[in-house]
N, C-alpha and C. Protein backbone atom coordinates (compact mmCIF):
# COMPACT_ATOMS: atom_id res chain seq x y z
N UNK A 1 -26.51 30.16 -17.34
CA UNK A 1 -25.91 28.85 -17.56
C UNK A 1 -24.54 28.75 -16.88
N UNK A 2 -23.80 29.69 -16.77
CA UNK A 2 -22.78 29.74 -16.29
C UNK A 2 -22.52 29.52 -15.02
N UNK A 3 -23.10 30.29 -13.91
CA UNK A 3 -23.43 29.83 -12.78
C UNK A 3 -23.88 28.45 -12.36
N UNK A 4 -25.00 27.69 -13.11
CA UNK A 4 -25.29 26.75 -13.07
C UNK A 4 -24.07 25.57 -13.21
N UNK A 5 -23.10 26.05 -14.27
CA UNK A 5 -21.82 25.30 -14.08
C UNK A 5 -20.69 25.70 -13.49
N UNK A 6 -20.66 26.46 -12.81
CA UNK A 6 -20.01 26.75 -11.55
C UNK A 6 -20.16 25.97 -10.53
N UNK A 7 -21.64 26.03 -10.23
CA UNK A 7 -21.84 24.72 -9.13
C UNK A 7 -21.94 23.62 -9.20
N UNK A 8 -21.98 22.79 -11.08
CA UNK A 8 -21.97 21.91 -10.98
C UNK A 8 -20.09 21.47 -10.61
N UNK A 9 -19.28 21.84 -11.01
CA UNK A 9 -17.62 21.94 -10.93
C UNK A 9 -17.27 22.83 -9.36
N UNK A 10 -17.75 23.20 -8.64
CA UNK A 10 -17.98 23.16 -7.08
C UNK A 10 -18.17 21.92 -6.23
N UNK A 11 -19.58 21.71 -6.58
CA UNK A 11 -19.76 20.19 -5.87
C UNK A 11 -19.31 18.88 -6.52
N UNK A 12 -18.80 18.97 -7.76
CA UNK A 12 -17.78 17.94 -8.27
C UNK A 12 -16.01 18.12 -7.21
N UNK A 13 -15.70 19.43 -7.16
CA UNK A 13 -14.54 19.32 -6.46
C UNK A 13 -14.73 19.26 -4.86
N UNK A 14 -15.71 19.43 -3.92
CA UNK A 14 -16.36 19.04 -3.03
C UNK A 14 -16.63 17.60 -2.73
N UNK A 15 -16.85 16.74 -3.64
CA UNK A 15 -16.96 15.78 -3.32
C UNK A 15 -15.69 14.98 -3.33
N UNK A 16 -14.69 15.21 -4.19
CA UNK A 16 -13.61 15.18 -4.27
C UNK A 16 -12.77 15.45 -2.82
N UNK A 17 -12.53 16.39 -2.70
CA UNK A 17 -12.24 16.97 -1.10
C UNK A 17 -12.74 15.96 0.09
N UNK A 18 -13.93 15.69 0.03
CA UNK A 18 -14.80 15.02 0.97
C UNK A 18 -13.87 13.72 0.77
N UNK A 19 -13.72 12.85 -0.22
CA UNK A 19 -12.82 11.78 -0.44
C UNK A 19 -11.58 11.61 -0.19
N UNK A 20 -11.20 12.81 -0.57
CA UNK A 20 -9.42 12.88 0.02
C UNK A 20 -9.38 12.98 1.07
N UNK A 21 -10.50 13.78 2.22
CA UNK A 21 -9.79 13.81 3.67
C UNK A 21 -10.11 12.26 4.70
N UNK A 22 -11.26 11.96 4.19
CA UNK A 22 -11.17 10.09 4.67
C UNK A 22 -10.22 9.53 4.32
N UNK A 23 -9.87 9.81 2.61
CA UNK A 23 -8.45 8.31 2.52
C UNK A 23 -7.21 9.24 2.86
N UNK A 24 -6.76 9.80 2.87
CA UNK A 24 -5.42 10.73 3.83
C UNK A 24 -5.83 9.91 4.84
N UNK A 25 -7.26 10.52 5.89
CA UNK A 25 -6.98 10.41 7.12
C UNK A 25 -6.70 8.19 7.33
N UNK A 26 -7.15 7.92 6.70
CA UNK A 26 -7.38 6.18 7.07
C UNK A 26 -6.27 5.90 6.34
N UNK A 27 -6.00 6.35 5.32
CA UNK A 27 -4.48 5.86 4.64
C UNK A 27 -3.14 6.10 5.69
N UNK A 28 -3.32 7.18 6.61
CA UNK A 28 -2.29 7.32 7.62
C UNK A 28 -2.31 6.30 8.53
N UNK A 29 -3.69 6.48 9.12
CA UNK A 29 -4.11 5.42 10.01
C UNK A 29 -3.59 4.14 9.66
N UNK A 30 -3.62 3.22 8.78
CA UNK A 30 -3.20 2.45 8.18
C UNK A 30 -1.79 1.74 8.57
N UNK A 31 -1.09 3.06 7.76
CA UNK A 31 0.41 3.29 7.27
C UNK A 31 1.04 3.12 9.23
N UNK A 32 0.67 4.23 9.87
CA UNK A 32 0.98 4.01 11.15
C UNK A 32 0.53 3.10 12.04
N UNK A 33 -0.33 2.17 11.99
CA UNK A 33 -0.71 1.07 12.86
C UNK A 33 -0.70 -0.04 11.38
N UNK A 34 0.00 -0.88 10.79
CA UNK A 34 -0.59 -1.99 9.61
C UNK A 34 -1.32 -3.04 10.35
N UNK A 35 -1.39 -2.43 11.20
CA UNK A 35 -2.17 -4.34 12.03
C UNK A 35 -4.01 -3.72 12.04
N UNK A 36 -4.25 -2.37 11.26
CA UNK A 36 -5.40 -2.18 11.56
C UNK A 36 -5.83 -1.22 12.81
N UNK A 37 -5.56 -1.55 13.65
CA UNK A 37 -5.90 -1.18 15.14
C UNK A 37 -6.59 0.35 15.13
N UNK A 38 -5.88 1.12 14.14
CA UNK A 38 -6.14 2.57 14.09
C UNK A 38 -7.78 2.85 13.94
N UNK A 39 -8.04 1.42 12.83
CA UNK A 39 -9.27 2.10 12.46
C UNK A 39 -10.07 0.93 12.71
N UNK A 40 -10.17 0.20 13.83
CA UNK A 40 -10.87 -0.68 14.37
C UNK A 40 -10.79 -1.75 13.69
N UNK A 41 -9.37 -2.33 12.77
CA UNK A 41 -9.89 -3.71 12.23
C UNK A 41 -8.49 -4.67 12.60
N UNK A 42 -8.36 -5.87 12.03
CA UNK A 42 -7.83 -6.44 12.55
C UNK A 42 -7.30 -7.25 10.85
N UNK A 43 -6.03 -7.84 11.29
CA UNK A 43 -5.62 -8.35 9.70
C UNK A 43 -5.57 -9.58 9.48
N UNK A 44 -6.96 -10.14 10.28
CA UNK A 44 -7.40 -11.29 10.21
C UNK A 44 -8.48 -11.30 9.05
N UNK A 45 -8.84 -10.08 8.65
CA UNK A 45 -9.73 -9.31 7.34
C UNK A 45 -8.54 -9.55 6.43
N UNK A 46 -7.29 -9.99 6.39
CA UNK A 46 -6.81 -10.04 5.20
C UNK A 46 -5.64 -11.09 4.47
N UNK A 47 -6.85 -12.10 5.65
CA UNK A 47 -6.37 -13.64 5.14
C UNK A 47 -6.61 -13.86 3.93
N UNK A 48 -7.03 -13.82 3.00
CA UNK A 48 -8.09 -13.96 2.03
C UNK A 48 -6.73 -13.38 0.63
N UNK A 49 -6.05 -12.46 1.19
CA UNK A 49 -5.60 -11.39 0.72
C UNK A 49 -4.47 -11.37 -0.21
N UNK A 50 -3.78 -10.84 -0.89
CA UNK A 50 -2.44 -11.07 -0.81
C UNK A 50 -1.63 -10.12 -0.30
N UNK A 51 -2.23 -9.62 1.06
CA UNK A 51 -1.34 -8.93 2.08
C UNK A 51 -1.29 -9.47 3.39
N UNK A 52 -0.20 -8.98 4.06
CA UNK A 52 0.06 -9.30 5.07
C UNK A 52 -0.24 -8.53 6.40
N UNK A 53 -0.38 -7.13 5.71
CA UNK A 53 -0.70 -6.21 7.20
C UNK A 53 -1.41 -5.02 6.21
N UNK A 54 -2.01 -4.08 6.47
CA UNK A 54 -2.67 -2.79 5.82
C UNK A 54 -1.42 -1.87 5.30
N UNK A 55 -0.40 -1.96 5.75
CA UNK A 55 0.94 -0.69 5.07
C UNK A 55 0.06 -0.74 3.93
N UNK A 56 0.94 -1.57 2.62
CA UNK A 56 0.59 -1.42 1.64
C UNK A 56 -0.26 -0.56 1.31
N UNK A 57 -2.01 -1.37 1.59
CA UNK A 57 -2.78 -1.01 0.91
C UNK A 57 -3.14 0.72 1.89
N UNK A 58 -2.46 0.91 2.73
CA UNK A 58 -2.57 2.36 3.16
C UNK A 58 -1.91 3.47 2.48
N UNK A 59 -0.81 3.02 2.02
CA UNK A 59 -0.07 3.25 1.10
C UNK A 59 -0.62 4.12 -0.03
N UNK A 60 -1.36 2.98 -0.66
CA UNK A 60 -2.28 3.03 -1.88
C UNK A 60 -3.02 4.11 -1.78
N UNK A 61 -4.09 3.84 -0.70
CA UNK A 61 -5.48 4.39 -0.25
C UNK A 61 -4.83 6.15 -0.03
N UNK A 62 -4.06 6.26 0.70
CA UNK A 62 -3.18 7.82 0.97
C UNK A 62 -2.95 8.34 -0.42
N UNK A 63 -2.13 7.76 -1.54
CA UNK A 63 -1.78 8.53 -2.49
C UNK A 63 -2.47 8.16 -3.26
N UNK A 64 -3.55 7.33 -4.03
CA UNK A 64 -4.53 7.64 -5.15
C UNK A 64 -5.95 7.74 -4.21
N UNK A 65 -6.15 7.53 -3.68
CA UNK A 65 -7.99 7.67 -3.41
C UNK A 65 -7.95 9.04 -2.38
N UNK A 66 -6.46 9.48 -1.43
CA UNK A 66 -5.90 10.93 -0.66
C UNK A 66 -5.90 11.71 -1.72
N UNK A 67 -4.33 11.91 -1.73
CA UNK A 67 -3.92 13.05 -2.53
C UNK A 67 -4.49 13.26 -4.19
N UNK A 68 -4.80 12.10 -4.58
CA UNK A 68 -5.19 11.94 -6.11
C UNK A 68 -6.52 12.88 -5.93
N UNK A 69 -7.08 12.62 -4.95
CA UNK A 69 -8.69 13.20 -5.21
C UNK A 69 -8.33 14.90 -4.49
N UNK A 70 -7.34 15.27 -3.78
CA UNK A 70 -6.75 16.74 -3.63
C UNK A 70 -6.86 16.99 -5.00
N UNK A 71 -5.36 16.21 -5.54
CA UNK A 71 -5.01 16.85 -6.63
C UNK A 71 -6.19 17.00 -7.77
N UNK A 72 -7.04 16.29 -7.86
CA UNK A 72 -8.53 16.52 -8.67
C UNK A 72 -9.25 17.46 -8.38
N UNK A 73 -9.98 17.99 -7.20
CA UNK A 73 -10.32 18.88 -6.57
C UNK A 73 -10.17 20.14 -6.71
N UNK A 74 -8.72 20.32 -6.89
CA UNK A 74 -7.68 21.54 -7.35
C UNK A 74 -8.15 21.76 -8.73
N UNK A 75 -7.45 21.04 -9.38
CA UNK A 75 -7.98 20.87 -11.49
C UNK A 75 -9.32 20.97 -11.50
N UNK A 76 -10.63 20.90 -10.48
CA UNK A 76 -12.12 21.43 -10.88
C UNK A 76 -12.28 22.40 -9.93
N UNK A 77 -11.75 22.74 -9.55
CA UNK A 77 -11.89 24.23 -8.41
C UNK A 77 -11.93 25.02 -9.42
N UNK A 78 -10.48 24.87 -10.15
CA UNK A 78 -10.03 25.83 -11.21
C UNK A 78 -10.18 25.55 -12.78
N UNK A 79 -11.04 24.50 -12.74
CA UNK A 79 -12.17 23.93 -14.01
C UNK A 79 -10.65 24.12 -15.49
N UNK A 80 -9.91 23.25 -14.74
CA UNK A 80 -8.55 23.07 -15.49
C UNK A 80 -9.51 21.86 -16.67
N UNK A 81 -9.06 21.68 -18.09
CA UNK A 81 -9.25 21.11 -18.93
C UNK A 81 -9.08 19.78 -18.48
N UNK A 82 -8.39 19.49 -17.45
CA UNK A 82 -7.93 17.94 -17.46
C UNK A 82 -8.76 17.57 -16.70
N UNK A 83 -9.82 18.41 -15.65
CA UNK A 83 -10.37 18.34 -14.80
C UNK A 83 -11.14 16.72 -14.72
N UNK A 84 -12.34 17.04 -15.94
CA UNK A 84 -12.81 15.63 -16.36
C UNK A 84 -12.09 14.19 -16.18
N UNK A 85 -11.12 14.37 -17.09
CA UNK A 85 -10.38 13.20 -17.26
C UNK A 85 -9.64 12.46 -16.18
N UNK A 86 -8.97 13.64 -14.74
CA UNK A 86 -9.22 12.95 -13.97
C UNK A 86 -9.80 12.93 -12.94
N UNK A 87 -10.93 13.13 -12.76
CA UNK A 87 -12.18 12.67 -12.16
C UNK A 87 -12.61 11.09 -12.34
N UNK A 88 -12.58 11.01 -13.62
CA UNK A 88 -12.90 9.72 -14.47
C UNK A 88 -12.16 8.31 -13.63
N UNK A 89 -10.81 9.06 -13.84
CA UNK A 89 -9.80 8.39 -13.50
C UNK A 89 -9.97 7.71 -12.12
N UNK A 90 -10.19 9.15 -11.07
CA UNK A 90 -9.97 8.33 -9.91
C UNK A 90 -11.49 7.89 -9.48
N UNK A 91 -12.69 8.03 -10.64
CA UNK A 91 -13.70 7.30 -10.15
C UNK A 91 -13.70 5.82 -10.37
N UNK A 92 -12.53 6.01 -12.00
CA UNK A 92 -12.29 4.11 -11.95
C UNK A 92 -11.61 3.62 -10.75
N UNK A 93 -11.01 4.08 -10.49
CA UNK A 93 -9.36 3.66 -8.84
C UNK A 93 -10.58 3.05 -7.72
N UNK A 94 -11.51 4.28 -7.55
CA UNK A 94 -12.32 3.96 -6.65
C UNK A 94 -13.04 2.64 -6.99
N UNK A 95 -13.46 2.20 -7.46
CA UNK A 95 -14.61 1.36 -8.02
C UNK A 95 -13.10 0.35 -7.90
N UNK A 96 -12.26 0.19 -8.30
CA UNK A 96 -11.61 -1.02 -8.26
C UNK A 96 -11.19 -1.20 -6.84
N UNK A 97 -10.76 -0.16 -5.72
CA UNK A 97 -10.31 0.21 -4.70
C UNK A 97 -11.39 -1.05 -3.53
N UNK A 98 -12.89 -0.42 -3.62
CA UNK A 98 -13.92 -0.96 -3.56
C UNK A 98 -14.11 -2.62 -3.98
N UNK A 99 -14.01 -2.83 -4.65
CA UNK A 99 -14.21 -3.83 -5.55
C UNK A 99 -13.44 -5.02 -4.57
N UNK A 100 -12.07 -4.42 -5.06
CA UNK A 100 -10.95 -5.28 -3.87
C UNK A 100 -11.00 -5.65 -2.78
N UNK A 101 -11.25 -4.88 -2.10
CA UNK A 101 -11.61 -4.76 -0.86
C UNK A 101 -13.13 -5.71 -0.39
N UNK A 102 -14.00 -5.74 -1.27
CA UNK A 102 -15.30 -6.95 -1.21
C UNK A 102 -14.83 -7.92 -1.34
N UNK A 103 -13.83 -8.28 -2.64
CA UNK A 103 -13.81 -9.44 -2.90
C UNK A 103 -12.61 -10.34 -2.05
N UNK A 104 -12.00 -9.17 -1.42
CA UNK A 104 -10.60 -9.90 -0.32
C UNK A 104 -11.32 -10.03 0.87
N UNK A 105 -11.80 -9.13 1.07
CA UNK A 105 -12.47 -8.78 2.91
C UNK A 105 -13.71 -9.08 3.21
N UNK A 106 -14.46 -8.80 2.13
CA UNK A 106 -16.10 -9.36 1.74
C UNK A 106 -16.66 -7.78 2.46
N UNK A 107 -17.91 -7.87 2.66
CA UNK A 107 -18.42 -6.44 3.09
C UNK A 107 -18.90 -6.53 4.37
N UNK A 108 -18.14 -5.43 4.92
CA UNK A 108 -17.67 -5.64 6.28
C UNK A 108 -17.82 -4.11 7.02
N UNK A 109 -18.75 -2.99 5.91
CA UNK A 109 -19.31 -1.66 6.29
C UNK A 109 -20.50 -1.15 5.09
N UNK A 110 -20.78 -0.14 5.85
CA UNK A 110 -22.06 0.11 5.09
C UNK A 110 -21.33 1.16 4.05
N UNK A 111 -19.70 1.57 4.22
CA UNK A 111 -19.28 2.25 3.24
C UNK A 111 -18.87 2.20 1.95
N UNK A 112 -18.87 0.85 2.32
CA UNK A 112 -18.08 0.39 0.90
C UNK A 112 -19.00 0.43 -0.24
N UNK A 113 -20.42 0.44 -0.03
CA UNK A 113 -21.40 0.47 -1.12
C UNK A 113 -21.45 2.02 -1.30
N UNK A 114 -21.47 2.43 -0.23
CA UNK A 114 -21.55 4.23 -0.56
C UNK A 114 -20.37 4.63 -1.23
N UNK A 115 -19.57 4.28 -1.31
CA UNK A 115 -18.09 4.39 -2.14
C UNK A 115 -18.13 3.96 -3.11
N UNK A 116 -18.85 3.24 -3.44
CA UNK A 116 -18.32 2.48 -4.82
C UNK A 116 -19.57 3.28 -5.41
N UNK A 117 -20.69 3.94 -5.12
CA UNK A 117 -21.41 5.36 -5.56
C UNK A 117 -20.83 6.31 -6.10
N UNK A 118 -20.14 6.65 -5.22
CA UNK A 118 -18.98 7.87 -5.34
C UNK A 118 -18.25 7.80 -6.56
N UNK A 119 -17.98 6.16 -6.52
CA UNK A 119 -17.29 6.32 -7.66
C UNK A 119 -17.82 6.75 -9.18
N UNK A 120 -18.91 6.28 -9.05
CA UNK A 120 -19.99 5.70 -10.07
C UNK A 120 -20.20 7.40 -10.33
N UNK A 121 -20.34 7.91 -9.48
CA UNK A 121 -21.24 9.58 -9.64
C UNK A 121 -19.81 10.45 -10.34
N UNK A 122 -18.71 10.06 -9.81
CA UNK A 122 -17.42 10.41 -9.89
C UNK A 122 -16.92 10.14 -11.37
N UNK A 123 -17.16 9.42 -11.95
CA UNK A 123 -17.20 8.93 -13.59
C UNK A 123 -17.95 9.55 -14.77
N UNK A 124 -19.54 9.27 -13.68
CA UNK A 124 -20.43 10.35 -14.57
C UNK A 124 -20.22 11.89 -14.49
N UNK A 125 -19.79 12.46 -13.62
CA UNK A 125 -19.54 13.62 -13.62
C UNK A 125 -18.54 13.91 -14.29
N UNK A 126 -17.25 13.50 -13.80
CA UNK A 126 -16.13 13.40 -14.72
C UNK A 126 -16.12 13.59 -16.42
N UNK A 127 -16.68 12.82 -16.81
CA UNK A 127 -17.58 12.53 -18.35
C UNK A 127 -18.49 13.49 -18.81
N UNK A 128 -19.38 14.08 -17.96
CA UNK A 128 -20.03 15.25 -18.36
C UNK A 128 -19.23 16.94 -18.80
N UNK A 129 -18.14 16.82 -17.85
CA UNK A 129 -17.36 17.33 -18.29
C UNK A 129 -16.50 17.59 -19.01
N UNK A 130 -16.17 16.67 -19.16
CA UNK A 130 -14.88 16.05 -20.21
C UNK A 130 -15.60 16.76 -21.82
N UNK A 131 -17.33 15.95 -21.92
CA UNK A 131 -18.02 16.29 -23.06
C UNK A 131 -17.74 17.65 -22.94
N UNK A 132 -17.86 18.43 -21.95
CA UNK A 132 -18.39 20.10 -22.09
C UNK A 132 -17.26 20.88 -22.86
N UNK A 133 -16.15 20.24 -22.36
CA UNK A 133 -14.80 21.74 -22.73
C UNK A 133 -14.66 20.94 -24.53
């Protein structure tokens, strides 16, 4: 049994990892071009919005959906007690992250549904854990 939850708190912090190095890398992208350009868009996607250029929301995307999902990653590497809780956490961020982003920009990649998965799997997992300790 033990092993078996080893890997389940492996590929929970794996997927985690996998999340932080897209929003780091696009949250920079962002932060250093706000007009988009970095990552092929344009901030005519954010008429709708109540922004004016991507900073901000690169901003955002770098330190909770980046480093937040590092710093999660870390806490289930090392199946820290808090591990669960925030997992949970940044599977809600995600899902609202997502959310925002449809309802400002409308859907405008095939990622945003695969993300807002992530999140969804990111909650339930989170929660399974949380129950365990």
């Amino acid at each position: 049994m033990r092993n078996k939850r080893n890997g389940f708190y492996n590929w929970i912090g794996s997927l985690l990892v996998f999340i932080g190095i897209g929003a780091v890398a696009a949250g920079i992208g962002l932060v250093s071009q706000p007009n988009g350009s970095a990552l092929g868009m344009s901030v005519e996607l954010l008429e709708d919005s109540p922004f004016h250029s991507f900073w901000f929301p690169g901003i955002i995307l770098f330190l909770i959906n980046g480093l937040g999902s590092f710093f999660g990653a870390i806490l289930t590497f090392k199946r820290h007690e808090l591990s669960g809780i925030v997992t949970i956490v940044l599977g809600i961020a995600m899902i609202i992250w997502i959310s925002a982003q449809v309802y400002w920009m409308g859907l405008i990649s095939w990622m945003q549904p695969v993300y807002l998965i992530f999140g969804i799997i990111e909650i339930i997992f989170g929660w399974a854990v949380r129950k365990e300790k």
